[in-house]
C-alpha atoms as a PDB file:
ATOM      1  CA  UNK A   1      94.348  87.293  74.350  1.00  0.00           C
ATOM      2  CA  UNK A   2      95.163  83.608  75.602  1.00  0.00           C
ATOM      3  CA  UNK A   3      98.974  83.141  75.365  1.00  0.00           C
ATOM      4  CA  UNK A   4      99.779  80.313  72.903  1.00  0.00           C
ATOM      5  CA  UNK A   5     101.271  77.017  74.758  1.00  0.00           C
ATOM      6  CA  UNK A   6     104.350  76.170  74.453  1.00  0.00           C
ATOM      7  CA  UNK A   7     105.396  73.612  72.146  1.00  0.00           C
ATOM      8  CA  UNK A   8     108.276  71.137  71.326  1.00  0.00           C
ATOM      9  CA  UNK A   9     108.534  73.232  67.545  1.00  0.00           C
ATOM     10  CA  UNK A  10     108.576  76.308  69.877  1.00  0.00           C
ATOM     11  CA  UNK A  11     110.819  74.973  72.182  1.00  0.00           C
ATOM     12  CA  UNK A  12     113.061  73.927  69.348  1.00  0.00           C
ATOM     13  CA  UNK A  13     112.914  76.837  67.661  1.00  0.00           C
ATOM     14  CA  UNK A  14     114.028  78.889  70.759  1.00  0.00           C
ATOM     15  CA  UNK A  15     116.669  76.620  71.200  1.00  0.00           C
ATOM     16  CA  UNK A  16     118.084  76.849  67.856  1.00  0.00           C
ATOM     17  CA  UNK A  17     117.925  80.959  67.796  1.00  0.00           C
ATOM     18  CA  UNK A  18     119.512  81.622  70.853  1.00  0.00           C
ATOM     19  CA  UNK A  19     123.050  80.709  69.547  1.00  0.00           C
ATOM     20  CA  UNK A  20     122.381  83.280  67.065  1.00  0.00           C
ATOM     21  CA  UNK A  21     121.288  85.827  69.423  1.00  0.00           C
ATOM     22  CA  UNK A  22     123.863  85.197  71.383  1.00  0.00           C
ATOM     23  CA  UNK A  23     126.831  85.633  68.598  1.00  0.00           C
ATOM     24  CA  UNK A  24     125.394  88.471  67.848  1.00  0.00           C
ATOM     25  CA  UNK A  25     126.656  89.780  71.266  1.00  0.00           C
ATOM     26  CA  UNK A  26     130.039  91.691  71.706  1.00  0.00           C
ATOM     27  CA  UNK A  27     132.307  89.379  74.532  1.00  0.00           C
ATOM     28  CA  UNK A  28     135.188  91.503  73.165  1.00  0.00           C
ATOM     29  CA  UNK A  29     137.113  93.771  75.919  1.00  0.00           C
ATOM     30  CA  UNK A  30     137.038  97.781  74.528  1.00  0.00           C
ATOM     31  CA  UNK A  31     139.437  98.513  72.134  1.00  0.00           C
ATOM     32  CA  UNK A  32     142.743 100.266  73.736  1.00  0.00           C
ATOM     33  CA  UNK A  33     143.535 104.204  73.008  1.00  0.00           C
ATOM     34  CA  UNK A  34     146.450 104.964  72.096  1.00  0.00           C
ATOM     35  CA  UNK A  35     147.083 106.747  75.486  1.00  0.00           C
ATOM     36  CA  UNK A  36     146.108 103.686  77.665  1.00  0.00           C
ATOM     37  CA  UNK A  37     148.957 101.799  78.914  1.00  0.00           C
ATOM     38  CA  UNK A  38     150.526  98.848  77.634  1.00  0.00           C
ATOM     39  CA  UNK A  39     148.709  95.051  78.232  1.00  0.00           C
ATOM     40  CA  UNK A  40     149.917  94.180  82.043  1.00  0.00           C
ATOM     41  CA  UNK A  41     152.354  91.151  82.355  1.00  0.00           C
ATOM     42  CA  UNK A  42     150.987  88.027  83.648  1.00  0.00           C
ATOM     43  CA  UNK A  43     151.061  87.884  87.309  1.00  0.00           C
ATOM     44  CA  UNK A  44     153.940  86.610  89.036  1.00  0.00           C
ATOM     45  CA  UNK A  45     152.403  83.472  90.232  1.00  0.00           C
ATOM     46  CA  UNK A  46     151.870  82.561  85.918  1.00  0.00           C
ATOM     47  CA  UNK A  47     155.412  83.578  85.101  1.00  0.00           C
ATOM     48  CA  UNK A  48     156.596  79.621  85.747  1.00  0.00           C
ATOM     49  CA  UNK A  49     153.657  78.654  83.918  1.00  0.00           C
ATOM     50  CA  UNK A  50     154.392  80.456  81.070  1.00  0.00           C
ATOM     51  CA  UNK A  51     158.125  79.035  81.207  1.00  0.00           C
ATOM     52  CA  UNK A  52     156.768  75.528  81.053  1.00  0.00           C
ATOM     53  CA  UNK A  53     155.046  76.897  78.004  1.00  0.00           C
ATOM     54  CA  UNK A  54     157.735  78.042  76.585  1.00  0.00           C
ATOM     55  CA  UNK A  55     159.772  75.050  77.402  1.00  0.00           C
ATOM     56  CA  UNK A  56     157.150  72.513  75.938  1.00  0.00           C
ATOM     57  CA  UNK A  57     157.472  74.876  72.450  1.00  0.00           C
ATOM     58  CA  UNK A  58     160.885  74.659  72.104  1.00  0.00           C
ATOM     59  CA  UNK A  59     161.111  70.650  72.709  1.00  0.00           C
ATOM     60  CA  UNK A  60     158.187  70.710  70.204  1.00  0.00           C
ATOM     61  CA  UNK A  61     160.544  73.049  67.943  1.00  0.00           C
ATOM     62  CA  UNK A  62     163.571  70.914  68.117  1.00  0.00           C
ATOM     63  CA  UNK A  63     161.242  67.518  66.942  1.00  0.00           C
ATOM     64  CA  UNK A  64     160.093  69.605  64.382  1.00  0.00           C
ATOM     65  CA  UNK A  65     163.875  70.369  63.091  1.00  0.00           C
ATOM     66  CA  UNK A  66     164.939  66.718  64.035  1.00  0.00           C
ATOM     67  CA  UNK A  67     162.133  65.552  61.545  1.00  0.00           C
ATOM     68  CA  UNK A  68     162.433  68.093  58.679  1.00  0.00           C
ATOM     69  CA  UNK A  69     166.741  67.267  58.909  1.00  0.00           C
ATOM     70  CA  UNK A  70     165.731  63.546  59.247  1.00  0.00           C
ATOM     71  CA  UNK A  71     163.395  63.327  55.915  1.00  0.00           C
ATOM     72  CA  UNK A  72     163.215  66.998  54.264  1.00  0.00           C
ATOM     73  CA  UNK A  73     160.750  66.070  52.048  1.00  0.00           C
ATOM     74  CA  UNK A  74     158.515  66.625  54.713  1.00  0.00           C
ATOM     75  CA  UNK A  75     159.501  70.104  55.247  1.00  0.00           C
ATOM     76  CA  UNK A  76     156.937  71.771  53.629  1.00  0.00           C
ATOM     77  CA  UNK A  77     154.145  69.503  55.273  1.00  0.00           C
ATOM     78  CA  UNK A  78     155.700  70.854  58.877  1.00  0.00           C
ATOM     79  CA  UNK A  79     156.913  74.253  58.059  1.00  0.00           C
ATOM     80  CA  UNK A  80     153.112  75.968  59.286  1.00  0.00           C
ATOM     81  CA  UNK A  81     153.628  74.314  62.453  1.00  0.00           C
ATOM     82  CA  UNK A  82     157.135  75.104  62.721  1.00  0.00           C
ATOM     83  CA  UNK A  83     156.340  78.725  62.408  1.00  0.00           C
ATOM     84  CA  UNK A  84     152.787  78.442  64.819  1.00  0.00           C
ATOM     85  CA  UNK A  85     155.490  77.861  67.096  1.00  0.00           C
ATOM     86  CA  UNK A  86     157.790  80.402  66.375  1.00  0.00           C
ATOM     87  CA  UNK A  87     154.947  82.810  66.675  1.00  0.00           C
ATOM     88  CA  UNK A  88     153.577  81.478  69.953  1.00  0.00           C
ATOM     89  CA  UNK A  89     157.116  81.248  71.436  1.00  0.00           C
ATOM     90  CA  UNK A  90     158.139  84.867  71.165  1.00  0.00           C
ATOM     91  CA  UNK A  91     154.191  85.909  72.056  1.00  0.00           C
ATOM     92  CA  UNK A  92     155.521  84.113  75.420  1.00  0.00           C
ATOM     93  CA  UNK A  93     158.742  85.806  75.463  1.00  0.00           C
ATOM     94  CA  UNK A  94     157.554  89.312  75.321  1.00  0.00           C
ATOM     95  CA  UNK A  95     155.003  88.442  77.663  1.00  0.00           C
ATOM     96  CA  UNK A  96     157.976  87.609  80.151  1.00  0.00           C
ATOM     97  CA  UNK A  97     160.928  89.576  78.560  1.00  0.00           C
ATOM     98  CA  UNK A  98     163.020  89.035  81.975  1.00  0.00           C
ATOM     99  CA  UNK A  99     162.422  85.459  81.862  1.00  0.00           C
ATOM    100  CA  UNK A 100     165.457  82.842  80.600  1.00  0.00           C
ATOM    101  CA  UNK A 101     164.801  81.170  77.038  1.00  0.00           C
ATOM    102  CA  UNK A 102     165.007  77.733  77.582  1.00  0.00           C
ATOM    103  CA  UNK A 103     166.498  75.179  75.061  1.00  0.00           C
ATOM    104  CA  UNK A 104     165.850  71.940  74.151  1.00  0.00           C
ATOM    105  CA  UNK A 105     167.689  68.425  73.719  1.00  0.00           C
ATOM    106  CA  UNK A 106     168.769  67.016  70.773  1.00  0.00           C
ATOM    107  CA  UNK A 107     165.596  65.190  69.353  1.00  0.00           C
ATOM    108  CA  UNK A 108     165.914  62.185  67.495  1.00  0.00           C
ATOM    109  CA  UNK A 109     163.410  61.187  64.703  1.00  0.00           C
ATOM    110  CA  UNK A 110     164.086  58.283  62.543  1.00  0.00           C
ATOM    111  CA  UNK A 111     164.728  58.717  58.773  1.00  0.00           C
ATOM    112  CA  UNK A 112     161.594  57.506  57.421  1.00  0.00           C
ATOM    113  CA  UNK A 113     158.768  59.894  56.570  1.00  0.00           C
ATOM    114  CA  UNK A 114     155.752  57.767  58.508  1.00  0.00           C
ATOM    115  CA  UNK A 115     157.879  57.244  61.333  1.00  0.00           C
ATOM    116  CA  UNK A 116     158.954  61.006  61.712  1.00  0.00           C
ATOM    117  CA  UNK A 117     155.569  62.342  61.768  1.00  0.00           C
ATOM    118  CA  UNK A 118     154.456  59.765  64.246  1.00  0.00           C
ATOM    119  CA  UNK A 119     157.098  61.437  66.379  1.00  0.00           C
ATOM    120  CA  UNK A 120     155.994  64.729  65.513  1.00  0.00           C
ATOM    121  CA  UNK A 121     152.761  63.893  66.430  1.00  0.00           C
ATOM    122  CA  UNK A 122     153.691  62.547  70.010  1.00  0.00           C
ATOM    123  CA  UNK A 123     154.927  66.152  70.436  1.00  0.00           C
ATOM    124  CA  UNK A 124     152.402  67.686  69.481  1.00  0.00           C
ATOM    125  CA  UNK A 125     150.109  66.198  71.803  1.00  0.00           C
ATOM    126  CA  UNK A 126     152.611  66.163  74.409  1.00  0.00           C
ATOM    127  CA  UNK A 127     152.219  70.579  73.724  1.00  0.00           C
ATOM    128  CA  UNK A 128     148.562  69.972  73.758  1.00  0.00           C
ATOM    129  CA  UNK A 129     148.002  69.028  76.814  1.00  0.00           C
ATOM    130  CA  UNK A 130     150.641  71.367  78.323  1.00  0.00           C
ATOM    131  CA  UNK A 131     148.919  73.854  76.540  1.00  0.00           C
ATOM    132  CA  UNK A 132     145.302  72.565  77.956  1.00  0.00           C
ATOM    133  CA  UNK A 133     146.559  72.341  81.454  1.00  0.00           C
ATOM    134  CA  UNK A 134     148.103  75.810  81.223  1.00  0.00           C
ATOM    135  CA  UNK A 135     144.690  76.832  80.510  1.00  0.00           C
ATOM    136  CA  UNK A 136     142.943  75.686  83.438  1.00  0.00           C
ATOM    137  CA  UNK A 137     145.888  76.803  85.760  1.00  0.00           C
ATOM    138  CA  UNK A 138     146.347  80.326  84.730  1.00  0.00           C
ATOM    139  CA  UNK A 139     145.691  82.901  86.866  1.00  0.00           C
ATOM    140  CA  UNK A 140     145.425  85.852  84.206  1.00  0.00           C
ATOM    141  CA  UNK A 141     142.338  85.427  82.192  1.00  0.00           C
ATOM    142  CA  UNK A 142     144.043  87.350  79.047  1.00  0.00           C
ATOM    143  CA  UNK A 143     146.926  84.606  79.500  1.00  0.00           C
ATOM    144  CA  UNK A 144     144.209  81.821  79.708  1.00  0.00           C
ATOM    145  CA  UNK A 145     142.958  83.474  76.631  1.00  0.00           C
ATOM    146  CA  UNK A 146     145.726  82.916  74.703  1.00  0.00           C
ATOM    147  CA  UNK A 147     147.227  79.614  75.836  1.00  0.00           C
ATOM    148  CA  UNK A 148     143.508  78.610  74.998  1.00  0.00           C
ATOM    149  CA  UNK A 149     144.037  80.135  71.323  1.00  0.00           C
ATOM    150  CA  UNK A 150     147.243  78.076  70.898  1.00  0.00           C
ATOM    151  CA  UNK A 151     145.786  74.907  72.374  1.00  0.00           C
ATOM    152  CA  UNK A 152     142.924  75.374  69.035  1.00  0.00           C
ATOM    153  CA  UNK A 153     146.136  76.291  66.723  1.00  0.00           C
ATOM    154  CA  UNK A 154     148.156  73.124  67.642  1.00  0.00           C
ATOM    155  CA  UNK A 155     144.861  70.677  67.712  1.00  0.00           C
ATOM    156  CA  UNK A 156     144.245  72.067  64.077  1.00  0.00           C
ATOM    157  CA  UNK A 157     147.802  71.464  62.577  1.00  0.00           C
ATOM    158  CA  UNK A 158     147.816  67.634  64.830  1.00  0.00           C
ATOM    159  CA  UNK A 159     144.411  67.482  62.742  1.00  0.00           C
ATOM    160  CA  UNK A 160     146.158  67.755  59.439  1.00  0.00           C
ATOM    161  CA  UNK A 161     149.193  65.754  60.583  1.00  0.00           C
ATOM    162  CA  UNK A 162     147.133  62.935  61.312  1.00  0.00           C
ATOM    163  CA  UNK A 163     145.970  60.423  58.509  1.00  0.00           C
ATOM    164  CA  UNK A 164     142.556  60.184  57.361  1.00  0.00           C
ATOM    165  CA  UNK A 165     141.650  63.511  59.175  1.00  0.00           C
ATOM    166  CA  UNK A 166     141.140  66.243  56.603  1.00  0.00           C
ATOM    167  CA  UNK A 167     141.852  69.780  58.018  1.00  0.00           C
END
């Protein structure tokens, strides 16, 4: 039997299923037994990465407190982020237990509600691309991993911070 040519519709087709094949694969690492050891620290040469990490959360924490003390009626609006951050700073810490919390300046924000989230904003892109460049430069892929996870968890709450972007 001839074998059928190849078309653009076939071509397409192929194109369009292999997505689907492919999500259909497990990219997944095993599953750890309870008798494995603990996940490894990051290697030494990513410990002053994840510092600047950490840093660039808690200046991003303190503009978050400057604007919710600044115009609490914004509180609620902010409080997901606020605790994103919470969560992503102590993922950091235990990652580094040895390492020195940092802490951050005072942040100013002024006492209107537009203006304060245009500052919180800033910050948050300011994390972004700390978090984005963090990404590229780590040398663990599991801390890539999740500095690429936190990068997508701050570029979805800046989506719903910003106006005329619906989450």
């Amino acid at each position: 039997m001839p074998a059928r040519p190849l078309t653009r519709r076939t071509t397409l087709g192929s194109a369009l299923a292999a997505p689907l094949g492919l999500a259909a694969c497990d990219i997944d690492p095993p599953a750890r037994d309870a008798d494995s050891p603990a996940a490894t620290p990051p290697p030494p040469e990513d410990s002053e990465l994840v510092a600047t990490v950490v840093a660039a959360l808690v200046d991003a924490g303190a503009v978050l407190a400057a604007a919710t003390a600044a115009v609490p009626a914004i509180d609620a609006q902010l409080e997901p982020l606020a605790a994103a951050h919470t969560a992503h700073r102590e993922l950091l810490a235990e990652a580094v237990p040895d390492a020195e919390q940092p802490t951050a300046a005072p942040a100013t924000v002024p006492p209107r509600p537009q203006p304060a989230l245009r500052a919180v904003r800033r910050s948050e892109q300011q994390l972004l691309r700390t978090l984005r460049e963090g990404c590229l430069g780590a040398a663990s892929g599991d801390l890539a991993r999740v500095l690429a996870s936190m990068a997508a968890s701050t570029s979805q709450h800046l989506a719903a911070l910003t106006p005329g972007v619906t989450p």
